[in-house]
Structure formats: C-alpha cells, structure tokens
Protein backbone atom coordinates (compact mmCIF):
# COMPACT_ATOMS: atom_id res chain seq x y z
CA UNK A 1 45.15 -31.91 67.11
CA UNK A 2 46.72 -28.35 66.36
CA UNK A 3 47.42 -29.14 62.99
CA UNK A 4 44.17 -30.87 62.33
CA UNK A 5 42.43 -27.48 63.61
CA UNK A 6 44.67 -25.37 61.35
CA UNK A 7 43.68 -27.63 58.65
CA UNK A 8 39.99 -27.19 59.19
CA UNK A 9 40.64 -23.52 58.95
CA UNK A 10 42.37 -23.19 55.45
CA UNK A 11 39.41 -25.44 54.28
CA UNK A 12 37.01 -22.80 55.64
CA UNK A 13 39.27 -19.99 54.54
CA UNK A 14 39.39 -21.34 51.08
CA UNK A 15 35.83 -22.05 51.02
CA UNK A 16 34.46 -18.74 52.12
CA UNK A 17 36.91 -17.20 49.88
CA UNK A 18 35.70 -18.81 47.11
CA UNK A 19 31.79 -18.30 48.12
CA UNK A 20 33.08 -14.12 48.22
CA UNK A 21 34.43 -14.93 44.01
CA UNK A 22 31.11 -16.43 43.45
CA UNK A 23 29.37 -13.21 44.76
CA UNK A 24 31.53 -10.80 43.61
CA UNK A 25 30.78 -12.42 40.18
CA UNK A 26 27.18 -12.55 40.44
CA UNK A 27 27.25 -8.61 40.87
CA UNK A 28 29.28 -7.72 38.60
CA UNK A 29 29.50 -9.54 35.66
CA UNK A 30 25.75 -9.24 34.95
CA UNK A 31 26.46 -5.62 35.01
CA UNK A 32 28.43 -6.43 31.80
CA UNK A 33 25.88 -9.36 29.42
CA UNK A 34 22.25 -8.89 28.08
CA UNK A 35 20.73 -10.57 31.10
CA UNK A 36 20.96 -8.27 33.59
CA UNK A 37 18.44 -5.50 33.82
CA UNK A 38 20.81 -2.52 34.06
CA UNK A 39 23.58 -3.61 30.86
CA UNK A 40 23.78 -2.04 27.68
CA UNK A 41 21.25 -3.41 25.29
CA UNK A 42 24.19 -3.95 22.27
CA UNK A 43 23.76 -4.50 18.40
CA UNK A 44 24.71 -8.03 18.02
CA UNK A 45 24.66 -7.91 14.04
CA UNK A 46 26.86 -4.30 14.36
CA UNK A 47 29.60 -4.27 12.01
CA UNK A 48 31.53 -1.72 14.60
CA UNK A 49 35.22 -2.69 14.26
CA UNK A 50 36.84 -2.66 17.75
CA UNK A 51 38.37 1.15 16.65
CA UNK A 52 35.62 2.28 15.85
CA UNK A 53 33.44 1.79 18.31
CA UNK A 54 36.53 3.02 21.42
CA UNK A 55 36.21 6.09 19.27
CA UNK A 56 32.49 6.96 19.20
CA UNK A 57 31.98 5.68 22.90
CA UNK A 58 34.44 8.29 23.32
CA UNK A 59 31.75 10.44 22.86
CA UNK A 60 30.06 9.10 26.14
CA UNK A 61 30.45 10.07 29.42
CA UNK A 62 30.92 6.44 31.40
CA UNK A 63 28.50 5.10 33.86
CA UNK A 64 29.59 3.79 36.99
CA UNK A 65 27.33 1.10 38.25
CA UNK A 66 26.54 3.40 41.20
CA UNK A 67 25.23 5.83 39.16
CA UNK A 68 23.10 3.35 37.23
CA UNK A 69 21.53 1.89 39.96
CA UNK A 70 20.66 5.55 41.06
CA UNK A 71 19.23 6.28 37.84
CA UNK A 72 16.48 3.12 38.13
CA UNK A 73 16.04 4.43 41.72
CA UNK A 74 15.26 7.48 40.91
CA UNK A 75 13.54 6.68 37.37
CA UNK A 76 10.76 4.26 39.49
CA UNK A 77 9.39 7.45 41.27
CA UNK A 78 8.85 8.78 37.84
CA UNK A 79 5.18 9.14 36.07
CA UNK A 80 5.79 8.20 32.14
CA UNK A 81 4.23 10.14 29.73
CA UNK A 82 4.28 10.87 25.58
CA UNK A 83 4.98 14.08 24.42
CA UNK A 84 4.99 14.64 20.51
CA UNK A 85 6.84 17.90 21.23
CA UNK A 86 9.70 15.64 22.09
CA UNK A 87 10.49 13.36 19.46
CA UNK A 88 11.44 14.32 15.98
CA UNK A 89 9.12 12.76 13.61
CA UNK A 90 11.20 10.74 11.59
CA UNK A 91 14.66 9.34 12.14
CA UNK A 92 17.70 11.34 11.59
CA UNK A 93 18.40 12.98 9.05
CA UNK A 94 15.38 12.27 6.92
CA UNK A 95 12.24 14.57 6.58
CA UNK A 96 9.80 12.02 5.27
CA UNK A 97 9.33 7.89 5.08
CA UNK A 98 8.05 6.25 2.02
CA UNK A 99 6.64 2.47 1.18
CA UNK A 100 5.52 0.61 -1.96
CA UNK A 101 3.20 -1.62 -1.29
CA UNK A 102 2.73 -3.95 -3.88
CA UNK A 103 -0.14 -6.47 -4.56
CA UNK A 104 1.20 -10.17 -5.94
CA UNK A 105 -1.63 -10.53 -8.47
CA UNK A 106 -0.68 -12.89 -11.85
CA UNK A 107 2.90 -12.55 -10.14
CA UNK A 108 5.10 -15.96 -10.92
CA UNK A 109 7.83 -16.80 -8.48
CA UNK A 110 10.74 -16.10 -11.30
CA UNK A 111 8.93 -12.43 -12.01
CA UNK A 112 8.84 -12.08 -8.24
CA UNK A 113 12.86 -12.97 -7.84
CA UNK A 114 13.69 -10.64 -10.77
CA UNK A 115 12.54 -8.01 -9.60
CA UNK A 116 13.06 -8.39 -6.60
CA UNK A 117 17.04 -8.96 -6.87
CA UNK A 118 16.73 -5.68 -8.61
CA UNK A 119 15.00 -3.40 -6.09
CA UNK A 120 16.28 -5.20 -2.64
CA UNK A 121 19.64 -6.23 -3.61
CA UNK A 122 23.13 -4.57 -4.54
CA UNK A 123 24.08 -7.59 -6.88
CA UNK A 124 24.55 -6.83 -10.57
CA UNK A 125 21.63 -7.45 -12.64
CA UNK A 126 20.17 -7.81 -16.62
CA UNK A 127 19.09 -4.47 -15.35
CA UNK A 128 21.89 -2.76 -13.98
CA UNK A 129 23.23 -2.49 -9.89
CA UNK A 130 20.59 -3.26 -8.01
CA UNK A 131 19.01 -0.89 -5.69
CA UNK A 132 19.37 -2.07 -2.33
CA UNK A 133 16.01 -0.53 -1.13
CA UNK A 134 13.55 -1.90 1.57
CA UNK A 135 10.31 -2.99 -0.39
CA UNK A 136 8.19 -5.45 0.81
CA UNK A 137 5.79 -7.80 -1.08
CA UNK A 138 2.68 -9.93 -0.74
CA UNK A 139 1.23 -13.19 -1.38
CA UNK A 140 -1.80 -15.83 -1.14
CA UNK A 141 -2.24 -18.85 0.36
CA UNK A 142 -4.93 -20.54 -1.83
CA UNK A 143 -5.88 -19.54 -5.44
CA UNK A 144 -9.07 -20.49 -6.87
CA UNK A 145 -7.86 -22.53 -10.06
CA UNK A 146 -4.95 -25.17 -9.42
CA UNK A 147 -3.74 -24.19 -12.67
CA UNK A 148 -2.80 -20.77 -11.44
CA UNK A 149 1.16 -20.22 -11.38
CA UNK A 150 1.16 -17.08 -9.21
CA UNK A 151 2.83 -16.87 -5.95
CA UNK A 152 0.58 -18.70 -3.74
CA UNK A 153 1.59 -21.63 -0.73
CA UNK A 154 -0.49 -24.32 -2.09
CA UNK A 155 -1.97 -25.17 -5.21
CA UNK A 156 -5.57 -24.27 -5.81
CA UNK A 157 -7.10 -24.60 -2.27
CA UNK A 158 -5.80 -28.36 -1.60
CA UNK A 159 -4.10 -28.22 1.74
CA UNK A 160 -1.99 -30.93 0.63
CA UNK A 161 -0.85 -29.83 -2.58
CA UNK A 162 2.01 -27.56 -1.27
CA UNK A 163 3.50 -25.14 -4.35
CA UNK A 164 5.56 -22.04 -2.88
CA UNK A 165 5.03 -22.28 0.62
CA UNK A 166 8.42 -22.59 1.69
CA UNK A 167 9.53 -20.21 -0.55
CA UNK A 168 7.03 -17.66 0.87
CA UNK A 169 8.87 -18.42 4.26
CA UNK A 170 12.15 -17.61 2.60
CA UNK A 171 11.25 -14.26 1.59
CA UNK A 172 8.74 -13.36 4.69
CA UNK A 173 11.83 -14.43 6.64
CA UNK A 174 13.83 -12.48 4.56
CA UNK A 175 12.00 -8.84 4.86
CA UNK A 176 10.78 -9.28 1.00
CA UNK A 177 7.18 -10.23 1.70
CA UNK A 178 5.48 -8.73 4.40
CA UNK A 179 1.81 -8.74 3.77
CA UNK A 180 -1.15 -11.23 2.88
CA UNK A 181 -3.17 -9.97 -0.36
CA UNK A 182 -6.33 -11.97 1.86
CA UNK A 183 -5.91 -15.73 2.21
CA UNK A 184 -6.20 -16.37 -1.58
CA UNK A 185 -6.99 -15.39 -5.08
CA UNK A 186 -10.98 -16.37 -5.87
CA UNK A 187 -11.16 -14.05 -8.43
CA UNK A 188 -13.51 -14.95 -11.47
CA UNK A 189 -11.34 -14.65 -14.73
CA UNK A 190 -10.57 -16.86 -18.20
CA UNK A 191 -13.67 -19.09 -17.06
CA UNK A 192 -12.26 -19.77 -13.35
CA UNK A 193 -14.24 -22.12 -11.42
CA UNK A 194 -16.27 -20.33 -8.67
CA UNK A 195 -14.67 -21.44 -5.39
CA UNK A 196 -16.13 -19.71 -2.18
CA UNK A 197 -14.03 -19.01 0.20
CA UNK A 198 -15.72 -19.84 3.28
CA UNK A 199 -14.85 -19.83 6.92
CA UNK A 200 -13.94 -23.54 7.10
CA UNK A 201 -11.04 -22.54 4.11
CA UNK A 202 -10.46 -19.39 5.97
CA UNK A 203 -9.37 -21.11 9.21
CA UNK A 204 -7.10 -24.02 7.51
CA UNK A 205 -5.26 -21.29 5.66
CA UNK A 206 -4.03 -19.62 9.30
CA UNK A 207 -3.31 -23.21 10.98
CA UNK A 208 -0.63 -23.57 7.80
CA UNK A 209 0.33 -19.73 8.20
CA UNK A 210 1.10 -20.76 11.66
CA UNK A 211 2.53 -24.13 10.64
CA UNK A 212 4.94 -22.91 8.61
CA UNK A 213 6.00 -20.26 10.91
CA UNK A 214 4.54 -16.96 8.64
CA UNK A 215 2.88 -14.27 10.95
CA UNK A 216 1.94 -11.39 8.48
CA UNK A 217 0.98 -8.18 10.22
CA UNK A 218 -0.95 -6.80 7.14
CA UNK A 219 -4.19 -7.55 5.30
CA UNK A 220 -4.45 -6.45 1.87
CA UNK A 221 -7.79 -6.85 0.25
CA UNK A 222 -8.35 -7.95 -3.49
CA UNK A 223 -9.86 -8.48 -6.24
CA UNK A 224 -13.58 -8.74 -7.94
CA UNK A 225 -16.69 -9.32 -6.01
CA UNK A 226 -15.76 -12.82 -5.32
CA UNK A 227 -13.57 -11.70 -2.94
CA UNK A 228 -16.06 -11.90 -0.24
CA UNK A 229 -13.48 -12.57 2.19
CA UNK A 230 -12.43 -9.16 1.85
CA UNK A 231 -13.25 -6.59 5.04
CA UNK A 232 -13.91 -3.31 6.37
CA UNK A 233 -14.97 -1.44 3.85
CA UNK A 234 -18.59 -2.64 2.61
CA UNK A 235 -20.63 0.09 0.79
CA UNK A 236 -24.23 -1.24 0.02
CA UNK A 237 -23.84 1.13 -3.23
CA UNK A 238 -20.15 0.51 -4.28
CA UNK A 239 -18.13 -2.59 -5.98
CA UNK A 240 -17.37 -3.45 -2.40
CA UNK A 241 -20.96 -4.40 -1.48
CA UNK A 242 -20.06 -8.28 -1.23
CA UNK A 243 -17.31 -7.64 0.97
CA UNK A 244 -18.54 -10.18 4.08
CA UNK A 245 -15.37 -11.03 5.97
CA UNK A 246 -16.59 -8.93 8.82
CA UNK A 247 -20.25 -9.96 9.11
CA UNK A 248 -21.21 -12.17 11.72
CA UNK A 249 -23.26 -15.60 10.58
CA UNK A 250 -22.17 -15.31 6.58
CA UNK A 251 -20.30 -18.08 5.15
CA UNK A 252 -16.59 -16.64 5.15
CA UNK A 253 -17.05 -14.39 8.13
CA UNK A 254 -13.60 -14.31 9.56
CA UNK A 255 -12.24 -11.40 11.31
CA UNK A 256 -12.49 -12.71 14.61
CA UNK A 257 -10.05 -15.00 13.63
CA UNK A 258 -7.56 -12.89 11.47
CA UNK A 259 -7.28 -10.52 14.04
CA UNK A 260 -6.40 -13.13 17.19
CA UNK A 261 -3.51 -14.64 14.24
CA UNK A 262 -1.55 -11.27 14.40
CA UNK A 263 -3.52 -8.91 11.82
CA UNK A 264 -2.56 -5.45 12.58
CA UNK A 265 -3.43 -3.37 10.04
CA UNK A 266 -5.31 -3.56 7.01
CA UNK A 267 -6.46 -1.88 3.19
CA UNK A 268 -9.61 -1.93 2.88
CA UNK A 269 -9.85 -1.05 -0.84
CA UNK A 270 -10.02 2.49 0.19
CA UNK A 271 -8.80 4.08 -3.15
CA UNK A 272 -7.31 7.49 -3.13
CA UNK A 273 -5.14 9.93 -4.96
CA UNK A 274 -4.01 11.51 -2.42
CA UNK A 275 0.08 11.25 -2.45
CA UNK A 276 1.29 12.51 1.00
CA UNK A 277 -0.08 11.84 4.58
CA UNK A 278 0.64 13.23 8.01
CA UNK A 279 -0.66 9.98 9.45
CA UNK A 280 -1.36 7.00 7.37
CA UNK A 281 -3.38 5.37 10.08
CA UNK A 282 -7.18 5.93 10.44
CA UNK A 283 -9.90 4.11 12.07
CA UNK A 284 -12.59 1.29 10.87
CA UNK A 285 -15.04 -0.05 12.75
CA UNK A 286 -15.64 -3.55 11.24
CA UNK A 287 -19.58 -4.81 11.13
CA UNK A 288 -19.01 -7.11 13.70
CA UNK A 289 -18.21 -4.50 16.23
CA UNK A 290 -14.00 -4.71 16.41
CA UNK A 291 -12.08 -1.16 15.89
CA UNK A 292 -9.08 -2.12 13.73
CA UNK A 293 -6.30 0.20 12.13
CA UNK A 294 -6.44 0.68 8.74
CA UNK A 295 -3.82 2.67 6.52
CA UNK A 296 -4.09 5.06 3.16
CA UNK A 297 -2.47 4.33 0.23
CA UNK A 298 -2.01 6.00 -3.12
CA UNK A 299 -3.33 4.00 -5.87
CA UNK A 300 -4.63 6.79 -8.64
CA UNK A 301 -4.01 10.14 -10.14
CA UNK A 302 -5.84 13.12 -10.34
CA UNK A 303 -6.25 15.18 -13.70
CA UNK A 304 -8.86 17.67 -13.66
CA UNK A 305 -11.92 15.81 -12.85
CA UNK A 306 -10.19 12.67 -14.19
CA UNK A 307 -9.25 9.86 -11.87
CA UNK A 308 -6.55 7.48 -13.29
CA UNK A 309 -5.57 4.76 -11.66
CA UNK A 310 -1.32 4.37 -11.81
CA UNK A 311 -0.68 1.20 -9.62
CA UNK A 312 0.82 -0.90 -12.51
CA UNK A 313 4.61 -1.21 -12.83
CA UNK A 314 4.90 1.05 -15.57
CA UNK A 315 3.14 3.85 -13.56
CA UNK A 316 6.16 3.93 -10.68
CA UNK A 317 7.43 7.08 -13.23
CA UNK A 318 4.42 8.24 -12.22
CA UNK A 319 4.05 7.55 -8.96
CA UNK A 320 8.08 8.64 -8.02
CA UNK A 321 8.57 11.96 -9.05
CA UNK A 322 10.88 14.78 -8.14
CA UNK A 323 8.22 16.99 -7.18
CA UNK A 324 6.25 14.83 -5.19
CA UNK A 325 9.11 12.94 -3.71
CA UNK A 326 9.78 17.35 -2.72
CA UNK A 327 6.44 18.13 -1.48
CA UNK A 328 6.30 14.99 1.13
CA UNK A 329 10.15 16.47 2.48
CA UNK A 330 8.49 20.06 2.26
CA UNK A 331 5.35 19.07 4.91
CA UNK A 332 7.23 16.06 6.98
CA UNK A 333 4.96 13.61 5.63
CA UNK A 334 4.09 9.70 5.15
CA UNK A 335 3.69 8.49 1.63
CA UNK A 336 2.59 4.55 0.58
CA UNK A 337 2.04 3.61 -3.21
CA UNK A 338 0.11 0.84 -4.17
CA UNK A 339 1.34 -1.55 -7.48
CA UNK A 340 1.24 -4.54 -8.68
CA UNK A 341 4.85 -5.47 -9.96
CA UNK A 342 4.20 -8.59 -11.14
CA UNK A 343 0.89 -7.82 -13.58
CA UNK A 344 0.55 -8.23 -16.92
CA UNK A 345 4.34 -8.32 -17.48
CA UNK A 346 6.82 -11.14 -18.24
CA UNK A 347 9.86 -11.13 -16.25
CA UNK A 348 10.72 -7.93 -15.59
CA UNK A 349 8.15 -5.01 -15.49
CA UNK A 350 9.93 -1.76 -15.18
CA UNK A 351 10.30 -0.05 -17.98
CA UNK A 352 13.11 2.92 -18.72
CA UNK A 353 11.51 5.74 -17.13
CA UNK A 354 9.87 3.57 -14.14
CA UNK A 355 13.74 2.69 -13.50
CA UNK A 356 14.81 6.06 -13.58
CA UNK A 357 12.48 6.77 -10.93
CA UNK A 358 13.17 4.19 -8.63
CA UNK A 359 16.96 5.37 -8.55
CA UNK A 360 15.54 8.57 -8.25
CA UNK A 361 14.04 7.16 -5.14
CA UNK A 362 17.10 5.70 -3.83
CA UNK A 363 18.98 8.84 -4.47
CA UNK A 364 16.65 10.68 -1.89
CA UNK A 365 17.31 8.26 0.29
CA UNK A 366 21.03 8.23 0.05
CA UNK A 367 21.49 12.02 0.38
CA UNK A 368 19.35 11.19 3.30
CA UNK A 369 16.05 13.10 2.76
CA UNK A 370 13.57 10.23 2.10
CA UNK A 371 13.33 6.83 4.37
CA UNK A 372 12.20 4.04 2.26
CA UNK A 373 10.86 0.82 4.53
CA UNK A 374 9.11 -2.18 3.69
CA UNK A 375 5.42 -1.01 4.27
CA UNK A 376 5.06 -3.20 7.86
CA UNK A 377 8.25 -1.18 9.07
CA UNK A 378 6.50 1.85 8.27
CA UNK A 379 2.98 0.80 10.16
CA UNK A 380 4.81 0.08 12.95
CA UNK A 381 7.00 2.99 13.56
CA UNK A 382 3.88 5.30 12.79
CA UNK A 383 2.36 3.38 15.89
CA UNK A 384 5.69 3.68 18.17
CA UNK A 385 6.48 7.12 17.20
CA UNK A 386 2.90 8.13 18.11
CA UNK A 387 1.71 5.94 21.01
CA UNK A 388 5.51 5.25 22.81
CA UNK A 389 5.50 5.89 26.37
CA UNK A 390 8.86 7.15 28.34
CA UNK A 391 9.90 9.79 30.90
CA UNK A 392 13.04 11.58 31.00
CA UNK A 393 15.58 12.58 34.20
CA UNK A 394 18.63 14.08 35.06
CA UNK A 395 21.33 13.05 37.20
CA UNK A 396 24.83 13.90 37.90
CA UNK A 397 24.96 16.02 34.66
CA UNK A 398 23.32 13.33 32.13
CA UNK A 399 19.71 13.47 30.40
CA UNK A 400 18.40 9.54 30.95
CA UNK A 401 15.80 8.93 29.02
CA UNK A 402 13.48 5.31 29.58
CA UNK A 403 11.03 4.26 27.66
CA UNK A 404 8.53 1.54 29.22
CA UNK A 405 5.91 0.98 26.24
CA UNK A 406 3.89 1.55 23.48
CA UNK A 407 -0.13 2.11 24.43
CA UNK A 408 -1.54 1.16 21.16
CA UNK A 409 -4.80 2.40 22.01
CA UNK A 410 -6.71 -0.69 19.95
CA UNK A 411 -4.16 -3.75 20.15
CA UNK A 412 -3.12 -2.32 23.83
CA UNK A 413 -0.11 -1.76 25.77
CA UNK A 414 3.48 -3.35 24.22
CA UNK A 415 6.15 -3.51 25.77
CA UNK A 416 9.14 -2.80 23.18
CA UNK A 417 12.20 -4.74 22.01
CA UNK A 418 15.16 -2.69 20.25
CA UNK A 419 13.32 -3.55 17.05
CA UNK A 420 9.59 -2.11 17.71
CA UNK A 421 11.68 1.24 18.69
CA UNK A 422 13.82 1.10 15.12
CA UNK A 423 13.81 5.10 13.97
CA UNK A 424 12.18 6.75 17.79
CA UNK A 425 14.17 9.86 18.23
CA UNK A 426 14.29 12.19 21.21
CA UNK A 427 15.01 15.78 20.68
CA UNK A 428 18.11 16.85 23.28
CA UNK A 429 20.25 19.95 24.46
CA UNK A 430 23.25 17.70 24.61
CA UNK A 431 23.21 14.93 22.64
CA UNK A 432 26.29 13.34 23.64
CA UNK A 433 25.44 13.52 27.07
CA UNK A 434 22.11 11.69 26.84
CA UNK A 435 21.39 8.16 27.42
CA UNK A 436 18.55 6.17 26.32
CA UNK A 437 16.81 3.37 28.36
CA UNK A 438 14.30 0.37 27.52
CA UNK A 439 12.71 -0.68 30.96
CA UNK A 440 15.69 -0.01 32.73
CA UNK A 441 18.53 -1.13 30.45
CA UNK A 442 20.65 1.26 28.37
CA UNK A 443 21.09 1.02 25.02
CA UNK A 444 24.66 0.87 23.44
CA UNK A 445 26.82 2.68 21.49
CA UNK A 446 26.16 0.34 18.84
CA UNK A 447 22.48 0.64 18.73
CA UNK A 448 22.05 4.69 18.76
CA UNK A 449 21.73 7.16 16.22
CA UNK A 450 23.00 11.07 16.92
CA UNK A 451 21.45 13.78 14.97
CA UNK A 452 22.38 17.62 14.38
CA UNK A 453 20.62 18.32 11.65
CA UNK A 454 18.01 20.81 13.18
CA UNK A 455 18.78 20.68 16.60
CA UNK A 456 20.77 17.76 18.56
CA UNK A 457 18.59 14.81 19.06
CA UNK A 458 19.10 10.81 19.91
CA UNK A 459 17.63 8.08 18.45
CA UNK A 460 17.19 4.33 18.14
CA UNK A 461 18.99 3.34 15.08
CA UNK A 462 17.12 2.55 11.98
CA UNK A 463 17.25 -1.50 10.53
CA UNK A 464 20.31 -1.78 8.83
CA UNK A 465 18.51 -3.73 5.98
C-alpha cells in the first residue's frame, strides 16, 4: 500500500510538473513569435545576415518583458493624437517623393514588358542596365473592338473571351500595374464600333476583377466622349460634359459600385501644369452625393500663354529635369507625371534624351534626395503620413511610440499593417533609444529606419522593391 501511494505521487508530481512546462511556455514563448500582442513585429523578407542584425540591435537598449507589459499598461491610459509637427514628411533621407503614372492606351503586352524590364528591373537590356525604379502601370478590362491588341483582360467586351487577364494578375501581383484606366477602352477611333458601356458591363467587369483576385485602388479616367463611364469631373461646358459614371438613373452610372470594390482614389481628367504639390490629394464631390479623394497630376507644360501637353514617352526629357527634379527637393514637395508609355511607339518608346532623364531620376534617388514609388504607394503614404493616429510615452529612460490607426476622414478609420505605415517617420531626441509600436507590438530591428540627416528621427522602413 506504501509503495502504491508513493507511486500515485510521482504520477502527480510528474503531471503537475509538466502542467507548470506547459504554462511556463504559454508565457513566454509568445513573448518571442508574431502572435502574441507584445513581440516584435519582424521583416520576414529581411535580407539581415545573422551579423548584421546582433550588430545594429546593438544599438537598442533590450526590453525585459516586465517593462513591456508596463509600457501597454501605461500606453492604455493614453489619449492618441496626430501631430504634423512630429513626423518628418517624407522618409529618411529624402526631401521629396515622385510617381509616373502612366495610362496603357494602344499599349501591346510585348511594348508593356520592354519597357517595363527596363524601368523596374536591374537585368541587362537592348537598352542598357535597367533601372530598378518603382513605376506602376495601368490597364482595361474590356476594349470596345475585339480586334484591339492592347493590354486589356478579355477580348472586346466578351466575358468569355479571356486575352491578358492572367497576365494583368502577374504584374498587379507583381507591383507593375497598379491602376485601372476605367473598366475599358470605348473610345471611337479607325471606324470602332460604338459599344456603350453600361452598368450591366460595368458590374461583370468587377465580379472578374474580383474573380481573378485584382483589387486596384486607383481609377484613371480616359479617353473621348465615349467614355461616359468616366467620373467626377463633368463640366456642362468642357470635353468632359458626357462624363455620367456618377449620375444616378443614366445607363453606366456606377460609382456606387466602384467605390464598395476598393476604389480609393481617382483622376478625374483634371489637367494641369503644375509640376510640384504639397498635397496631391483634394476633394470631389461626385453627382450622386459620395465625397471621394482625388489626386493632381502633371500632364502639360506651360510656355507663356501656351499650354503643351508632354505626357507622351518622348516628353519624360521634359517632364524629368534637373531643375524641377531641384525645385520639388527645395519646397519638400509631391510630384506625379502623367504618360502614356506605350502610345504611338513600337517596342520601345524612350528615346535618347527621355533615357537620360530617367537615370537622371534614379540618380536622385540613389544619392537619396528623391523617393520614386509606384503611384498607389504614393496615395497611400500621403493618407498615412497625414491622417495616422499614435501617442508617444516614456518609461524607464525610452521614448515608446504606438500608433493605433489611420482616420481617413472619407474611407474611415484603418487600422495599419507594417505595410500601410511603409515611409511614417517620427522626429526623436534619441533615436536609438526610441521604440516604435503598432497596437501594442514593437516593431523590429529589421523593420526600422534611423535618420540623422536634420535631426534624429525613426521610421518605418520604406518597401524594399
């Protein structure tokens, strides 16, 4: 009977002992993954070699996990708040951002790879090393002639008839098409059949969008005035008097679905020659009543009296320039050109000089002065950067700093991943010794950008490509 009762103990010995692992484990190992609200948010596509990264989170003070779970404590008593005074405008060390936005008109899928491979890539080209740059693209989902070859998902407006669409996926996947140039080309030129697009097309075009998985962010409009599907920017007196995407009971009234499929922001054939903005962003109120962001873009030039538009490929050496690529860096400013790479060119459409100022461009960039993104990147940091929502503490001789959203006063309150926060930088009085948060959960080593350019400051790391 004794030994039977010493038995029964180990077995409850070794039990409870292991029910102790078990809890000991369930504290602190989450402490140490992505799942657990108080970790290090870490850059799982970081290239940090082991060395490396010992020796810049040498640079950090450590955290115990009592101090962490002070800091939420302590942070949850906290009112959150945006002040523009604290954040530097654009990430560290540039002094302005810059997009092309470019409109796929007459553009065949070969042009569009071309050039492409030239400006995104570092592979050698017909053309020389490529550039490696961020630019973004567009596309259609319907044309109005079957017999047109540019880049569109189906051909003509036959739902059935799929041409590019999962090549459009490739490259929307693949950061080298980021807007819609409106759900298709209708356009009436070399004798094209009138095809209306109506809402009936309208709303088959987003249920294959959807289908195939491709959630643009942007609207572009286009073309002559058989675009009526175009939006938010109807003049009674103007070429865009047959715009009717916005108004309720016409035949391709639309926006009230566009906008519930993802549409952020839009160009609504606003032209302008004006090169450099503090904000790109401006309000439209749309006729049937929805307030929608809509964002500038440069598209002509101004000499004298003369407007001239300059958004074909062979006016980029017009569009880049040393002294306006200077007077953006001088006043901290936005800039987004409008072309149309792929128009009325074969193959490739740069010419000598346009090439020359594209590496211009990339030269800015590299001696970090200039930030070039695809144009949705840009959109959507001007929205963090001015609507992001955070409060800042200090505790036990570190500066935490936790942001909790972005209150996009139109499309409402977001709460961020790492990615909608790509570029936000915080200025500092000790840079090293300043943490940032999302909702509670640091962000690592791998993941944060230090500045000391103009004073110390701490960021969210930019995309890496």
């Amino acid at each position: 009977m004794v030994k039977l009762a010493q038995h029964k103990i180990k077995i409850k010995y070794i039990i409870f002992s292991f029910i102790a692992i078990l809890i000991f484990i369930s504290i602190v190992y989450p402490l140490h993954t992505n799942n657990h609200p108080r970790i290090f948010i870490r850059d799982k596509n970081s290239k940090m070699t082991g060395i490396k990264r010992k020796k810049e989170s040498e640079r950090f003070v450590n955290n115990s996990v009592k101090d962490l779970y002070r800091v939420i404590s302590l942070l949850k008593t906290k009112n959150y708040y945006h002040n523009p005074n604290d954040l530097r405008k654009f990430p560290e060390p540039y002094n302005a951002m810059f997009s092309i936005c470019s409109d796929i008109d007459s553009t065949t899928l070969k042009e569009f790879e071309t050039y492409h491979q030239f400006l995104n890539t570092t592979d050698t080209t017909p053309f020389g090393k490529g550039l490696g740059l961020d630019i973004g693209d567009s596309f259609w989902v319907f044309t109005a002639s079957p017999k047109d070859d540019s880049l569109s998902m189906f051909n003509g407006t036959n739902i059935k008839s799929i041409k590019y669409a999962a090549k459009i996926k490739y490259y929307f996947d693949k950061g080298w098409i980021d807007s819609i140039h409106t759900i298709g080309n209708f356009s009436r030129y070399k004798k094209v059949k009138l095809v209306v697009p109506d809402r009936k097309l309208i709303l088959k075009g987003w249920n294959a969008l959807n289908s195939f998985g491709i959630h643009p962010i942007i609207w572009i409009n286009h073309g002559d005035d058989s675009n009526i599907q175009n939006y938010g920017g109807y003049s009674p007196k103007s070429v865009t008097k047959t715009q009717d995407g916005d108004k309720k009971g016409s035949e391709c009234y639309h926006t009230d679905i566009t906008y519930k499929n993802g549409i952020r922001y839009l160009w609504n054939s606003n032209i302008t020659y004006e090169y450099g903005y503090d904000n790109p962003l401006y309000i439209v109120k749309l006729r049937d009543k929805q307030i929608v962001w809509a964002f500038k873009r440069c598209s002509t030039k101004l000499t004298g009296k003369k407007v001239t538009f300059i958004w074909s490929p062979q006016g980029i050496r017009e569009e880049i320039t040393k002294q306006r690529l200077e007077n953006i860096i001088k006043k901290n400013q936005y800039s987004i050109i409008a072309n149309h790479f792929g128009s009325y060119y074969n193959y490739f459409p740069f010419g000598k000089e346009d090439i020359k100022a594209l590496r211009l461009l990339k030269q800015y960039q590299d001696n970090g002065k200039v930030l070039v993104a695809r144009t949705s990147r840009l959109l959507k940091y001007v929205t963090a950067q001015n609507y992001v929502i955070y409060t800042k503490i200090k505790y036990n001789g570190l500066t935490y700093i936790d942001i909790k959203s972005i209150n996009d006063p139109l499309i409402g309150k977001i709460i961020p991943s790492i990615d909608n926060l790509r570029g936000i930088t915080f200025f500092t009085d000790n840079s090293i010794k300043t943490r940032i948060m999302i909702n509670y959960k640091l962000v690592g080593i791998d993941n944060l950008n230090f500045g000391e350019f103009t004073k110390q400051s701490i960021g969210i790391k930019w995309f890496r490509s």
